[in-house]
C-alpha atoms as a PDB file:
ATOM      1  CA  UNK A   1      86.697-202.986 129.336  1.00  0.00           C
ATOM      2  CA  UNK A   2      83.924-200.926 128.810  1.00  0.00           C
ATOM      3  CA  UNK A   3      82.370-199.170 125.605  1.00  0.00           C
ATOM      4  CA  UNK A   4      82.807-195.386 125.445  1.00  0.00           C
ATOM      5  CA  UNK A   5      79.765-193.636 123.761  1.00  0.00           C
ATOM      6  CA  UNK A   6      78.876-189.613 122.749  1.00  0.00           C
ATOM      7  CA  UNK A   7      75.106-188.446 123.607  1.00  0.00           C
ATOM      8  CA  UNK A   8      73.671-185.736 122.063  1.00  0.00           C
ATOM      9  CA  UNK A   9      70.071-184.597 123.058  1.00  0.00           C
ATOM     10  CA  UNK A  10      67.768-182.865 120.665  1.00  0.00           C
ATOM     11  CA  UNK A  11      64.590-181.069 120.740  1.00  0.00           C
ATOM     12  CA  UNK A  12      61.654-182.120 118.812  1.00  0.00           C
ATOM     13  CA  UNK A  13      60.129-178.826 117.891  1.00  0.00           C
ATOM     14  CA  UNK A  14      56.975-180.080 116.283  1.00  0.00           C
ATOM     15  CA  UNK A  15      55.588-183.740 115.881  1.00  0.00           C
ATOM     16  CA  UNK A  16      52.243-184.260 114.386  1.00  0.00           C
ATOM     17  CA  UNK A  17      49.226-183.986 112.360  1.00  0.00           C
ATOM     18  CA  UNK A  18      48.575-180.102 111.785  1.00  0.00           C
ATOM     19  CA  UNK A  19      46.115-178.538 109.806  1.00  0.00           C
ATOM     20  CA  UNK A  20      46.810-176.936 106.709  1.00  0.00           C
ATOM     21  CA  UNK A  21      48.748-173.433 108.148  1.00  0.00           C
ATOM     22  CA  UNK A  22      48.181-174.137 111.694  1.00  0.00           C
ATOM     23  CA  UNK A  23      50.652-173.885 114.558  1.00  0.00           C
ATOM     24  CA  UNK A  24      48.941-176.320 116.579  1.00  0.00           C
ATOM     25  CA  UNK A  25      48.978-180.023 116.223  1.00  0.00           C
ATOM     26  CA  UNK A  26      45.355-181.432 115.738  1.00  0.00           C
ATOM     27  CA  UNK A  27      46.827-184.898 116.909  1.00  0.00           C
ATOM     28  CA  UNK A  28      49.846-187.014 117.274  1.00  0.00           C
ATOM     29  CA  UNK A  29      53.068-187.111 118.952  1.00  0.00           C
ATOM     30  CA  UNK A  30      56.750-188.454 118.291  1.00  0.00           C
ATOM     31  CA  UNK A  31      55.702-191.738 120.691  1.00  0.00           C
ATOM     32  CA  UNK A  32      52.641-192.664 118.342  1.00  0.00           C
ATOM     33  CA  UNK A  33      54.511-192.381 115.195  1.00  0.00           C
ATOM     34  CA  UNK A  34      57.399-194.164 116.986  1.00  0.00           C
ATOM     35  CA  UNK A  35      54.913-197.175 118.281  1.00  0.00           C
ATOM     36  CA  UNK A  36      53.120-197.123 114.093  1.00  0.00           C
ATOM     37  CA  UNK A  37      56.766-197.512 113.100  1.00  0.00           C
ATOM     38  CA  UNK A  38      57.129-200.666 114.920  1.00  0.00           C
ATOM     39  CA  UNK A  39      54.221-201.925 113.991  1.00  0.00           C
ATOM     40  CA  UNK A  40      54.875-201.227 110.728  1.00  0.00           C
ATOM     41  CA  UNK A  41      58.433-202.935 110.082  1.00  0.00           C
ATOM     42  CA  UNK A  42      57.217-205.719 112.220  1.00  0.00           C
ATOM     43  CA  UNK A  43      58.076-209.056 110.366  1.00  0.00           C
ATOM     44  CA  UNK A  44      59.180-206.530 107.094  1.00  0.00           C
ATOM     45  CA  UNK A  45      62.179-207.800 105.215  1.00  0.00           C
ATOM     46  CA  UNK A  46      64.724-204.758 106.087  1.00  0.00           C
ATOM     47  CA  UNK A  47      64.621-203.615 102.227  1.00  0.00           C
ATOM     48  CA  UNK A  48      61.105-202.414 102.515  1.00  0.00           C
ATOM     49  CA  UNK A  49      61.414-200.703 105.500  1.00  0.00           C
ATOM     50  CA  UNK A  50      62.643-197.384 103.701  1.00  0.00           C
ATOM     51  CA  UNK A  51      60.358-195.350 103.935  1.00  0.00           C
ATOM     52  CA  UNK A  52      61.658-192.166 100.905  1.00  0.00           C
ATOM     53  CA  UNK A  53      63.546-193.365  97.817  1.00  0.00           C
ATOM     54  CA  UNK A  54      66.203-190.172  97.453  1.00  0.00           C
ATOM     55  CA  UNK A  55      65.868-187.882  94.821  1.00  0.00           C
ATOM     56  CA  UNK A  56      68.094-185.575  92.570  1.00  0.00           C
ATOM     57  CA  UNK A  57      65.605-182.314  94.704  1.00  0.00           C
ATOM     58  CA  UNK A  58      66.866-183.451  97.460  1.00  0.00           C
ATOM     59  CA  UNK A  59      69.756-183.440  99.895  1.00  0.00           C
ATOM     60  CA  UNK A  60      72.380-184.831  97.135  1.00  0.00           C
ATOM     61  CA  UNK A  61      74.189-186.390 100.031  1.00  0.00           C
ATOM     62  CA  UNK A  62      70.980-188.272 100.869  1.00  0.00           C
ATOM     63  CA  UNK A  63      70.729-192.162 100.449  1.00  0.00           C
ATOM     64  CA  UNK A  64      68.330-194.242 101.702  1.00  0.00           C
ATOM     65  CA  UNK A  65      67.825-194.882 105.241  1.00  0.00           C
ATOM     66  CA  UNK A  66      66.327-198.446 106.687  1.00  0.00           C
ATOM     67  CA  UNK A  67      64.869-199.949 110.060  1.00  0.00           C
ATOM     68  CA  UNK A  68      67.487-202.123 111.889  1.00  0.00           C
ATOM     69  CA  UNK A  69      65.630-202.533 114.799  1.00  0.00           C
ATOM     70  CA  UNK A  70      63.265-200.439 117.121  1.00  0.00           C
ATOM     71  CA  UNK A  71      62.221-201.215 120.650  1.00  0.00           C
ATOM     72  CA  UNK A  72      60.253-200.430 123.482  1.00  0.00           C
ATOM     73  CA  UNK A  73      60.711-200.773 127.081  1.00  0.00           C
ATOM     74  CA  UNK A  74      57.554-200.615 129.898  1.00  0.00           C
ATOM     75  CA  UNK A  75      58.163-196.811 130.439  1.00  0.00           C
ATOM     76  CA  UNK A  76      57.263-196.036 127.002  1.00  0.00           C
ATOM     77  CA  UNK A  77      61.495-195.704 126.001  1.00  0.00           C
ATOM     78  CA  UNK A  78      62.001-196.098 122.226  1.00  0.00           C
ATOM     79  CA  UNK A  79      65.719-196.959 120.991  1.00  0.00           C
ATOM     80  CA  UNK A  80      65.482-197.390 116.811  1.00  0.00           C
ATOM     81  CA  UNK A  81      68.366-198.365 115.025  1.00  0.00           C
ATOM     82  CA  UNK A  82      68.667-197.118 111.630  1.00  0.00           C
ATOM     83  CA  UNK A  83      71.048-198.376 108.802  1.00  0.00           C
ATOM     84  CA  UNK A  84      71.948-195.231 106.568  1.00  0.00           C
ATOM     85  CA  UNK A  85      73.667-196.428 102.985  1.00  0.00           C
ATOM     86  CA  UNK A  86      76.650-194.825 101.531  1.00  0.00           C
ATOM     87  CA  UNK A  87      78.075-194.473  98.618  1.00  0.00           C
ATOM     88  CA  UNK A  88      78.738-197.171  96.480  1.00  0.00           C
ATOM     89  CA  UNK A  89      80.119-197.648  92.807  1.00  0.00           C
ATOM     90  CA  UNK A  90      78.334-200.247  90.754  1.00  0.00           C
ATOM     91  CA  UNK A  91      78.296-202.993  93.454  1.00  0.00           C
ATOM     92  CA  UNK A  92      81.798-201.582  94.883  1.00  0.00           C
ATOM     93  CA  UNK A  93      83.066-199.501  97.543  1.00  0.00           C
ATOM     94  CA  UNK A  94      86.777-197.932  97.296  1.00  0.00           C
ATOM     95  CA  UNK A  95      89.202-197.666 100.143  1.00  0.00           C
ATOM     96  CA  UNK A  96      92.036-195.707 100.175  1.00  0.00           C
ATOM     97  CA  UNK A  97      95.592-196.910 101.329  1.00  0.00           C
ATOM     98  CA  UNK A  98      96.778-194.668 104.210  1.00  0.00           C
ATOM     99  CA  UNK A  99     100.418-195.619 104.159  1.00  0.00           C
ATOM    100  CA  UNK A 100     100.574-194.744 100.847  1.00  0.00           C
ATOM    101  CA  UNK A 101     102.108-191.429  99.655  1.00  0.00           C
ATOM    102  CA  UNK A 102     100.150-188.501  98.374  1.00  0.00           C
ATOM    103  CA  UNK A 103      99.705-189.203  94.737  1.00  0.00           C
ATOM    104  CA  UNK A 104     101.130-192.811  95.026  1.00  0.00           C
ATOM    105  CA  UNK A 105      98.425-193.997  97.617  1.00  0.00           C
ATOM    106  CA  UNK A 106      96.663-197.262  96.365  1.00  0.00           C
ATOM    107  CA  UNK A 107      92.834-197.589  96.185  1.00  0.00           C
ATOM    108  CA  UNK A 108      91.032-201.111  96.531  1.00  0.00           C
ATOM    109  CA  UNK A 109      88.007-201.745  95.644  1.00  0.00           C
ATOM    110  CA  UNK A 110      86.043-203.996  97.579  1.00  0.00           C
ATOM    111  CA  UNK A 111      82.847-206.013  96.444  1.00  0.00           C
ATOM    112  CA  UNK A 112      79.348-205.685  97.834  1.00  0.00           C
ATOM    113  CA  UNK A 113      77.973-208.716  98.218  1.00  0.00           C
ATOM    114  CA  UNK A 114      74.153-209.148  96.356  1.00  0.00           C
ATOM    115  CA  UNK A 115      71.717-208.330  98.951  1.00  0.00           C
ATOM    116  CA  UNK A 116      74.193-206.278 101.208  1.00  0.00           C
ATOM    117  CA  UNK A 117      73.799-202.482 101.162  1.00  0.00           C
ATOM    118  CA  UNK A 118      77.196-200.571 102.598  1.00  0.00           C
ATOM    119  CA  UNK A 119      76.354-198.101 105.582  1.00  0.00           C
ATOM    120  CA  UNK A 120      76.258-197.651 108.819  1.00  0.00           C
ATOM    121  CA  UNK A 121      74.547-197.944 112.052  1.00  0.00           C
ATOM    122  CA  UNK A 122      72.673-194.603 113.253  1.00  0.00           C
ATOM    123  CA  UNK A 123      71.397-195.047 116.919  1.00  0.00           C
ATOM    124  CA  UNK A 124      68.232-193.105 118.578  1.00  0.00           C
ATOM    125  CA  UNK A 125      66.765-193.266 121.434  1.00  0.00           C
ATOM    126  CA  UNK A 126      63.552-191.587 122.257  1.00  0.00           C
ATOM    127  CA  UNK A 127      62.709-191.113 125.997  1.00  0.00           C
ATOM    128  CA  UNK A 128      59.427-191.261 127.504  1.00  0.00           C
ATOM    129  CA  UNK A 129      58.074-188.012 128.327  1.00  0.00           C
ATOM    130  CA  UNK A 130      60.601-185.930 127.273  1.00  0.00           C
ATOM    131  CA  UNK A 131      59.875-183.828 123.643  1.00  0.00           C
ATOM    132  CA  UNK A 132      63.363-184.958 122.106  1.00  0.00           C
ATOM    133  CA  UNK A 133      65.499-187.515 121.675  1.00  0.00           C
ATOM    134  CA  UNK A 134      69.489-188.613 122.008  1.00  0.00           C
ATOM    135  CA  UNK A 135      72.004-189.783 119.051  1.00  0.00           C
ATOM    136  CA  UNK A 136      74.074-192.360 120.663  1.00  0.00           C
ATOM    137  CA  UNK A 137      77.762-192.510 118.701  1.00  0.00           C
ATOM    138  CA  UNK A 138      80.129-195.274 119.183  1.00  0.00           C
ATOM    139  CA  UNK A 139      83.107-195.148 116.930  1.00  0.00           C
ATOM    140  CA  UNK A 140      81.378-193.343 114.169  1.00  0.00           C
ATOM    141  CA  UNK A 141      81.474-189.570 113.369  1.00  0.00           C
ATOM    142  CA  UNK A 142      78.211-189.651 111.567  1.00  0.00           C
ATOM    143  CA  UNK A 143      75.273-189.616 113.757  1.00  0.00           C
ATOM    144  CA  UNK A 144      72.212-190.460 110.830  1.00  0.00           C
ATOM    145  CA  UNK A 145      70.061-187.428 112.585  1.00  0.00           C
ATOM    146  CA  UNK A 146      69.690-186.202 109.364  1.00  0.00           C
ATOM    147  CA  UNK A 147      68.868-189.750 107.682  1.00  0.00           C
ATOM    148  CA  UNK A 148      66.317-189.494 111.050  1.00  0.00           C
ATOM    149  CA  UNK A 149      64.648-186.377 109.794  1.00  0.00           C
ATOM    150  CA  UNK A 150      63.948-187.729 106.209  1.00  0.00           C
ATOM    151  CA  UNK A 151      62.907-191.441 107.413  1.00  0.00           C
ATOM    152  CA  UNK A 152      60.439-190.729 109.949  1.00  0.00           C
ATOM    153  CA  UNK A 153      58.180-187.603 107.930  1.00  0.00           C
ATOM    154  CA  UNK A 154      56.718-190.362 105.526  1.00  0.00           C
ATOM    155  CA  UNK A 155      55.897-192.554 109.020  1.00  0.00           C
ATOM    156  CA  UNK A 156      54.317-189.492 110.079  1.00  0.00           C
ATOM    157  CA  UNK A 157      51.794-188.460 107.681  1.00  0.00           C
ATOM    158  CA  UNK A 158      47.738-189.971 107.641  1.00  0.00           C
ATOM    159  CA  UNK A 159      47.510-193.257 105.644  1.00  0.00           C
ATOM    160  CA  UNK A 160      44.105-192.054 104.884  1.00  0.00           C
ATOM    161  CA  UNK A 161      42.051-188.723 105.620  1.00  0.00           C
ATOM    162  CA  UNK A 162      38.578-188.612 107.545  1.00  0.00           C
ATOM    163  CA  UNK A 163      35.602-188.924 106.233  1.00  0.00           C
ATOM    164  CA  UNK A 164      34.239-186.230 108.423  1.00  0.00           C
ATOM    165  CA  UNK A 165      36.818-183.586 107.255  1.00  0.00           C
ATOM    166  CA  UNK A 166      37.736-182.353 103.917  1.00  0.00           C
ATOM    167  CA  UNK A 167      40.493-179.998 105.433  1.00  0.00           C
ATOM    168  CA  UNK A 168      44.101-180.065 104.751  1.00  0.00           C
ATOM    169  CA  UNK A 169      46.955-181.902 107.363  1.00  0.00           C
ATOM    170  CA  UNK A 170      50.404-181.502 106.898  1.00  0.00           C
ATOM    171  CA  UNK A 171      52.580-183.958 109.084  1.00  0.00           C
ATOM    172  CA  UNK A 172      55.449-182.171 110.608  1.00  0.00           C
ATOM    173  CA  UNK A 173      58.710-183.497 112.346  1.00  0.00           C
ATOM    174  CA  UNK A 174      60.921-180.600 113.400  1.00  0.00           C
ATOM    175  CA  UNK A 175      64.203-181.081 115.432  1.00  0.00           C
ATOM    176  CA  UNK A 176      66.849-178.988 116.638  1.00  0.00           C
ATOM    177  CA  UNK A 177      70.019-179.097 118.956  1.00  0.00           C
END
């Protein structure tokens, strides 16, 4: 019995290291910040592999987003698996009874354990070559490209400017359908 899964390709507009008001990328492209990534969450505990801490500015249906796994293949392929949080409520997460009649229904609330953060999988994969990349859904209605968006701009941007250049970069990941 085989899994059934939903693909859905997307174009990566812009990826990279522009100068300040430039269209142009001065360097970098989605499969160099994809390789830092995995160099950088190499060995990492998963909890500091987030790499934004949401904010009340920002999407207000934005939690954090971590690195479940990311891997190459030998043509240059990049799957990453992301782990998106939800919402919980003080170390619980409430499910509702189905069976149960409007007004009537039952809600449970079910412990996180200490160290666990609820979520869900979000899978990505990047191919070699190509300027975009594929959600890949199983079960799940939510897809994380969003999550995606927000976790890989911080991945993007210089650790440290040039010594030869005083002029502003702005690292840019655009995406679209």
């Amino acid at each position: 019995m085989g899994v059934e899964a939903r693909v859905k390709f997307f174009t990566i507009d812009r990826c990279g290291y522009y100068k300040y008001r430039s269209s142009h990328s001065a360097f970098g492209e989605i499969g160099g910040v994809l390789s830092n990534l995995s160099d950088w969450v190499s060995g990492k505990s998963v909890s500091l592999t987030a790499t934004y801490h949401p904010t009340n500015e920002q999407d207000e249906n934005l939690l954090n987003t971590y690195c479940f796994s990311i891997r190459s293949n030998s043509s240059g392929d990049f799957l990453l698996t992301t782990w998106n949080e939800t919402e919980s409520d003080e170390g619980t997460v409430a499910s509702l009874e189905l069976t149960g009649r409007v007004e009537n229904a039952a809600i449970e609330l079910i412990d996180v354990p200490d160290g666990y953060v609820p979520g869900y999988p979000a899978y990505f994969w990047f191919p070699n070559g190509l300027n975009g990349f594929a959600t890949i859904q199983f079960r799940s209605r939510l897809n994380g490209r969003n999550n995606l968006t927000h976790y890989l701009e911080p991945v993007s941007k210089p650790l440290k400017y040039s010594e030869q250049t005083s002029e502003l970069h702005e690292a840019v990941i655009q995406m679209r359908v």
